[in-house]
Protein backbone atom coordinates (compact mmCIF):
# COMPACT_ATOMS: atom_id res chain seq x y z
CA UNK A 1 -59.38 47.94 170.01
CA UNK A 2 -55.73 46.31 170.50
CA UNK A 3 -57.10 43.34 172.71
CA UNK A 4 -60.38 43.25 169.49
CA UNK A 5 -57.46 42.61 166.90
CA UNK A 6 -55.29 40.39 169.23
CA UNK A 7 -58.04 37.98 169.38
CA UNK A 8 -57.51 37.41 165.57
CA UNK A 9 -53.70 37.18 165.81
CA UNK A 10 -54.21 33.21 167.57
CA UNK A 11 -55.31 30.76 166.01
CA UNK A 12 -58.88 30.76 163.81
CA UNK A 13 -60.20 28.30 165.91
CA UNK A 14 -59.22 30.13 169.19
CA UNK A 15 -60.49 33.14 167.79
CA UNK A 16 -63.72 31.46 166.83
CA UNK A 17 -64.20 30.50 169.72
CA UNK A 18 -63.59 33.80 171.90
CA UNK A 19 -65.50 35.48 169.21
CA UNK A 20 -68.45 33.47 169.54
CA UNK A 21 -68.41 33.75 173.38
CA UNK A 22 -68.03 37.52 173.47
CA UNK A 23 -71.22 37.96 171.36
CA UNK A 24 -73.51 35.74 173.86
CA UNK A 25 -71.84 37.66 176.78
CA UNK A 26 -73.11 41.06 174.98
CA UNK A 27 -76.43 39.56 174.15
CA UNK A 28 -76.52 38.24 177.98
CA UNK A 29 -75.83 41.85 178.69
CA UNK A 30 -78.57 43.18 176.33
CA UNK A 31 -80.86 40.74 177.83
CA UNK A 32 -80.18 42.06 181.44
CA UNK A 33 -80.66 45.70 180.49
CA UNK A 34 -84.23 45.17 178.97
CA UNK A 35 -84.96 43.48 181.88
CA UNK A 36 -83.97 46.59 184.08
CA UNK A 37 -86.18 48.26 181.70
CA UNK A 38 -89.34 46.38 182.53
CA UNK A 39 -88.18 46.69 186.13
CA UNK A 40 -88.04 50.34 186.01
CA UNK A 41 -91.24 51.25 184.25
CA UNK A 42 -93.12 48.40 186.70
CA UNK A 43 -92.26 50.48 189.98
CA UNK A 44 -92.70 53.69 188.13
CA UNK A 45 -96.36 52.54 187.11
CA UNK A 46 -96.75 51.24 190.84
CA UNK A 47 -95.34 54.28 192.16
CA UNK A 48 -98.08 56.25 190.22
CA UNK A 49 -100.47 54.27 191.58
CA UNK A 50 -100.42 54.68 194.80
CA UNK A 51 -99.66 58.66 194.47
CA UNK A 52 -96.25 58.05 195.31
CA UNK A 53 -94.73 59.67 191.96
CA UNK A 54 -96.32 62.67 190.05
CA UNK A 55 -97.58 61.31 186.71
CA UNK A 56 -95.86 64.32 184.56
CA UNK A 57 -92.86 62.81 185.13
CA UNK A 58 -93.74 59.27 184.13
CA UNK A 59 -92.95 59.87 180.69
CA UNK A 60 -89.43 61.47 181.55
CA UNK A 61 -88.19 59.34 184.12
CA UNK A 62 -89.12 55.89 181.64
CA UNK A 63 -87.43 58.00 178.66
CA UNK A 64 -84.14 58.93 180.97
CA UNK A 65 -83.91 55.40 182.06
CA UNK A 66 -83.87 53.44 178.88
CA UNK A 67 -81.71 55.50 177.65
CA UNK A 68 -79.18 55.52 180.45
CA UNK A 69 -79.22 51.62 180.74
CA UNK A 70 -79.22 51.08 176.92
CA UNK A 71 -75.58 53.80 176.82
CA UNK A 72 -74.74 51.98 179.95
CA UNK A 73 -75.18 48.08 178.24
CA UNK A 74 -73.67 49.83 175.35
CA UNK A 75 -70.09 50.38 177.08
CA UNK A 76 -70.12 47.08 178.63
CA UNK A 77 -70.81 45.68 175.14
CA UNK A 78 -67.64 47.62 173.45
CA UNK A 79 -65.51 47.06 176.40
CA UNK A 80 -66.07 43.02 176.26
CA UNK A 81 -65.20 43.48 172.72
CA UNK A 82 -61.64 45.03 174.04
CA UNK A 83 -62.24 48.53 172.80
CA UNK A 84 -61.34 51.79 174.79
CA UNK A 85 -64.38 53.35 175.78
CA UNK A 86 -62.39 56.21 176.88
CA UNK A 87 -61.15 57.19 173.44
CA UNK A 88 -65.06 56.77 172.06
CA UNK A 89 -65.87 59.24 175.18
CA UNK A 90 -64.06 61.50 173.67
CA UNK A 91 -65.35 61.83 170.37
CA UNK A 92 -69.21 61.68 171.89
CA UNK A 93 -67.90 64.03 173.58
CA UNK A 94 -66.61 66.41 170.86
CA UNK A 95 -69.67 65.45 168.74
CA UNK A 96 -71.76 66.43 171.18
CA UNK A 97 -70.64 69.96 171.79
CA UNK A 98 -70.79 70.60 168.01
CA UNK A 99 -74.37 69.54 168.39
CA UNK A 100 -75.22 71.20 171.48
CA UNK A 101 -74.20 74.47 169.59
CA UNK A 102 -75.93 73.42 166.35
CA UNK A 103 -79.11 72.96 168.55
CA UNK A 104 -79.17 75.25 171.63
CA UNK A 105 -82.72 76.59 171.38
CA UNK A 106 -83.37 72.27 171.19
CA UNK A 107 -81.00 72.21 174.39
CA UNK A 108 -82.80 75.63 175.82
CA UNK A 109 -86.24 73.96 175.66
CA UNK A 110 -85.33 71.02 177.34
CA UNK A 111 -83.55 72.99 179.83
CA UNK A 112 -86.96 74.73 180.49
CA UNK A 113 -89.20 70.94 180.34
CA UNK A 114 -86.93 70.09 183.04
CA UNK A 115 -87.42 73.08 185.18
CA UNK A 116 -91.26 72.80 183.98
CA UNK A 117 -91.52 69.29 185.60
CA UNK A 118 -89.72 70.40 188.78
CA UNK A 119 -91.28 73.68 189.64
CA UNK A 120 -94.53 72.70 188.54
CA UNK A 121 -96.78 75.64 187.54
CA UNK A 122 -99.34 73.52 186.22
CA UNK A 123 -100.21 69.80 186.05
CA UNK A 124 -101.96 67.57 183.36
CA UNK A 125 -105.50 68.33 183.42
CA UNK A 126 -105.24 71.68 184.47
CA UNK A 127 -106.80 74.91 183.16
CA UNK A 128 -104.31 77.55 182.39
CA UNK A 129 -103.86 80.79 180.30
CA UNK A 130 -100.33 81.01 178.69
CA UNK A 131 -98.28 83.23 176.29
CA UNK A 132 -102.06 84.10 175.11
CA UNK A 133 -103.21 80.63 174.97
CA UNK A 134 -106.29 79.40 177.70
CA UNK A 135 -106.61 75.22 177.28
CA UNK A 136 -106.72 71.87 178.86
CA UNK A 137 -102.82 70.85 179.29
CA UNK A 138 -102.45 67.72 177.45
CA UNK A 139 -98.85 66.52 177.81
CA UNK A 140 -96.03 68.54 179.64
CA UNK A 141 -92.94 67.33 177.67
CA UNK A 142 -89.45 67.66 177.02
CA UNK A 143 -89.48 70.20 174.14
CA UNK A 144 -93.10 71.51 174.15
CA UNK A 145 -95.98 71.66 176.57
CA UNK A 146 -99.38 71.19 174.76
CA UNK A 147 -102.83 72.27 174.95
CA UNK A 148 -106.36 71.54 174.00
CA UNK A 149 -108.24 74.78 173.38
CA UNK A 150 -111.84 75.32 173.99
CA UNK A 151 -112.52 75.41 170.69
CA UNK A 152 -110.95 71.44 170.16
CA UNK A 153 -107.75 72.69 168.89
CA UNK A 154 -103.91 71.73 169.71
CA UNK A 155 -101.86 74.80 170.96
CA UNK A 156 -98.17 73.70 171.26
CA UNK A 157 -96.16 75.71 172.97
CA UNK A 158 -92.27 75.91 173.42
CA UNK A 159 -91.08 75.29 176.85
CA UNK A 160 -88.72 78.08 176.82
CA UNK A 161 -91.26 80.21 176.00
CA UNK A 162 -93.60 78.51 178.62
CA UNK A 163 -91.00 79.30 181.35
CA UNK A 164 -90.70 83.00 180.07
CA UNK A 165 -94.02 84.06 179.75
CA UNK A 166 -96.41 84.76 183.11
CA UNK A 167 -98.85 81.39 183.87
CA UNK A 168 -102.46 81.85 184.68
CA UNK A 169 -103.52 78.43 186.54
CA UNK A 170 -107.44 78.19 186.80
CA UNK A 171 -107.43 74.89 188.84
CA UNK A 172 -104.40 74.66 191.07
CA UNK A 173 -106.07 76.31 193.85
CA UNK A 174 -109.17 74.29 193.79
CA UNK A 175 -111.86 77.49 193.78
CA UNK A 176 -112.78 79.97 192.03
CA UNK A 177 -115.35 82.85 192.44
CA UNK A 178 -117.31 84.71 189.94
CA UNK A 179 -118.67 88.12 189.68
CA UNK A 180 -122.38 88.09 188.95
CA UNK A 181 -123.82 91.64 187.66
CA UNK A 182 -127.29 92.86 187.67
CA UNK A 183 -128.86 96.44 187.05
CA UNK A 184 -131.84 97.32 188.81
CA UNK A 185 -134.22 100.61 188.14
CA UNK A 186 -134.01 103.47 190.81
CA UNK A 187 -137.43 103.34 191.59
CA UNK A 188 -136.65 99.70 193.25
CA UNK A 189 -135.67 99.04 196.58
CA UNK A 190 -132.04 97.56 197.02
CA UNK A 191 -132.12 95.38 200.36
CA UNK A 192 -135.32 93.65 198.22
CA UNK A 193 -132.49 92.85 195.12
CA UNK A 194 -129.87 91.88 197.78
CA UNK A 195 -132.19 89.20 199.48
CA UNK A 196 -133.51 87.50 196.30
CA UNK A 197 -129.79 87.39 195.11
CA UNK A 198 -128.31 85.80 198.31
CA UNK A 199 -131.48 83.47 198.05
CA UNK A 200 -130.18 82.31 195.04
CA UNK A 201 -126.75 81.55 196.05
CA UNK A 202 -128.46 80.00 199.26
CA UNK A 203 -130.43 77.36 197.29
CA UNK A 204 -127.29 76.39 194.88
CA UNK A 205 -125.31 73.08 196.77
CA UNK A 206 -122.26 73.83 194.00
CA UNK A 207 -121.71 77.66 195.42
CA UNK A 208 -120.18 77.39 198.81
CA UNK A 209 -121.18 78.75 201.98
CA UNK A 210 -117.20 79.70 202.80
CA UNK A 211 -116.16 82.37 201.64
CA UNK A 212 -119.96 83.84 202.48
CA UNK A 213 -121.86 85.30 199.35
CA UNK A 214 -122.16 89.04 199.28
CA UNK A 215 -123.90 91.35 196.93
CA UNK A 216 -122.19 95.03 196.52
CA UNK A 217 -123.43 97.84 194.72
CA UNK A 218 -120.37 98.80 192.13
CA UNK A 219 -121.90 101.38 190.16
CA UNK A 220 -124.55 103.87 189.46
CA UNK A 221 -124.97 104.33 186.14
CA UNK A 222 -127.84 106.92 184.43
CA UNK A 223 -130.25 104.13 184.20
CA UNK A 224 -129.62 101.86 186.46
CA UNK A 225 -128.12 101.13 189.73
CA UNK A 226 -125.61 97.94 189.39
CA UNK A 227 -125.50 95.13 191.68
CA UNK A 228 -122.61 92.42 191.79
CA UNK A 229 -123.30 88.90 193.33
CA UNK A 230 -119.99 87.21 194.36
CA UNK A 231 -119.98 83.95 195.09
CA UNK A 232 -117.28 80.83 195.00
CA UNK A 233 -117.47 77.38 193.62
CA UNK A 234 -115.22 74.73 193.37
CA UNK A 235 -113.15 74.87 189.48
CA UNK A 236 -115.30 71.95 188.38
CA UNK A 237 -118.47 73.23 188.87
CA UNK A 238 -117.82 77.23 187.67
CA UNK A 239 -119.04 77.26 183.87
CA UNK A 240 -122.70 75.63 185.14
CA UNK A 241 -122.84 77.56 188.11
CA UNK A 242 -122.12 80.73 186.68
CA UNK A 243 -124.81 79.81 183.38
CA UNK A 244 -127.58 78.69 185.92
CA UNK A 245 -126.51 81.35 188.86
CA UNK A 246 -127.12 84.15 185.63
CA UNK A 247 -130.46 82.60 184.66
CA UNK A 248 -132.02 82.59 187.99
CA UNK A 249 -131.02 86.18 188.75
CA UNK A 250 -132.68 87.24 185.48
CA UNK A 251 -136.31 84.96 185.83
CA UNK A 252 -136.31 85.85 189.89
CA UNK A 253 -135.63 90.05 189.46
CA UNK A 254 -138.14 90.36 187.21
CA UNK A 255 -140.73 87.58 188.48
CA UNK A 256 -140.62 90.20 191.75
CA UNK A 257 -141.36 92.91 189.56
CA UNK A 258 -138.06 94.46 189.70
CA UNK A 259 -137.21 95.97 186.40
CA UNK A 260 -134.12 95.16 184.84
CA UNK A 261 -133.18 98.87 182.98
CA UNK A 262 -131.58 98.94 179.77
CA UNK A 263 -130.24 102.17 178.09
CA UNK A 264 -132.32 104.19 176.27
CA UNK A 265 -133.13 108.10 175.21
CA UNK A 266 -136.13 109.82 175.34
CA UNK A 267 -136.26 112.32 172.77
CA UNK A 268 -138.87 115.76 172.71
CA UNK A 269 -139.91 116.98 169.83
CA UNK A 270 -141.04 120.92 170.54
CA UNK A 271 -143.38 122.36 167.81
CA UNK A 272 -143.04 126.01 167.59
CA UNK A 273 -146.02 127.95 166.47
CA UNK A 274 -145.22 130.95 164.33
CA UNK A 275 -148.19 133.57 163.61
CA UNK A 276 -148.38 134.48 159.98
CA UNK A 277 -147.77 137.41 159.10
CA UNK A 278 -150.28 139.28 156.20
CA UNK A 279 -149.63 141.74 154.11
């Protein structure tokens, strides 16, 4: 600040002069730091390109960066201008304790976004299940992590709260399988159910020969005998294999004449004949 005021202390001209040259040396430096900023967000968009950088952290990484090299352009600015940057340190510094405190659940969310992006439970695009919430993750940010629902809707969650609760990923691991049920009558033979099932998953390309497909018999109810058909797919394909997988176990059970049982009570009616007696 001393050497700021000095300059005025010479003569006007002088300080004209210095004045004049100081600004286009900060505007120089302002020049330079967008610069850097194009820089930056060209190799991050080139790293992303070629796989090189994972795109949830895109968003971050430009954010972090033209911040940094704006604070950074910032201090060369005030100390061209002769002011102590160590003194202004200090009261950012101060300041921003008092607002850390003021905002630590703010602070505690990005705390979590950070650990979010690092130990990555779950990736744009994927199909999760969290704090009660199943959706399409939209954007994994700093404060919240967002959803689309099934239903079209925007669930935004909190990251702390994100981190905290457990994380049900449907599409990290690539497959899924599915549990297909069936009840058959007693009066109908099992191994005949068992082949026209694995038929089924035999002539569907989308459910996959590895794990094999197995049928299992998982209960036996009083009307029926139940019959499971598990089978894997890949995450892309589950919702229309599982719809057309149900369809053609219904249509090909009873097309063999296999009845499908439902539950139901047969009720007796006894009629009790009394002799009348005459007086």
């Amino acid at each position: 600040m001393g050497k700021w005021i000095h300059q005025f202390m010479v003569s006007p001209k002088e300080a004209g002069t210095t004045l004049l040259y100081n600004v286009i040396v900060i505007l120089i430096v302002f020049v330079i730091a967008k610069l850097l900023i194009k820089i930056f967000k060209w190799i991050f968009r080139r790293m992303q390109d070629h796989n090189r950088l994972d795109r949830d952290l895109i968003p971050v990484l430009r954010a972090s960066t033209t911040y940094g090299i704006y604070i950074l352009a910032l201090m060369v600015a005030l100390e061209i201008l002769g002011m102590s940057t160590a003194s202004i340190l200090t009261i950012l510094g101060a300041a921003g304790l008092a607002i850390g405190l003021a905002l630590k659940d703010s602070l505690g969310n990005i705390a979590s976004g950070v650990a979010i992006l690092f130990v990555r439970p779950f990736r744009t695009n994927d199909v999760v299940t969290i704090n009660g919430q199943t959706g399409v993750v939209k954007s994994i940010g700093l404060f919240v992590t967002q959803l689309t629902t099934a239903e079209g809707l925007l669930a935004v969650l909190p990251n702390s709260n994100v981190l905290k609760d457990s994380v049900i990923n449907f599409t990290r691991n690539g497959t899924r399988r599915m549990d297909l049920s069936i009840g058959i009558g007693y009066q109908d033979s099992i191994d005949v159910a068992t082949e026209i099932l694995l038929g089924i998953a035999k002539s569907d390309r989308r459910i996959l020969p590895q794990p094999a497909p197995e049928v299992i018999i998982t209960q036996i109810t009083d009307h029926s005998v139940n019959l499971v058909l598990r089978i894997w797919t890949h995450v892309n394909d589950f919702g229309n294999t599982q719809f057309d997988a149900t369809k053609a176990m219904k249509e090909k059970i009873m097309a063999a004449g296999i009845e499908i049982p439902f539950p139901q009570r047969t009720l007796h009616i006894i009629h009790e004949k009394t002799d009348s007696i005459k007086e």
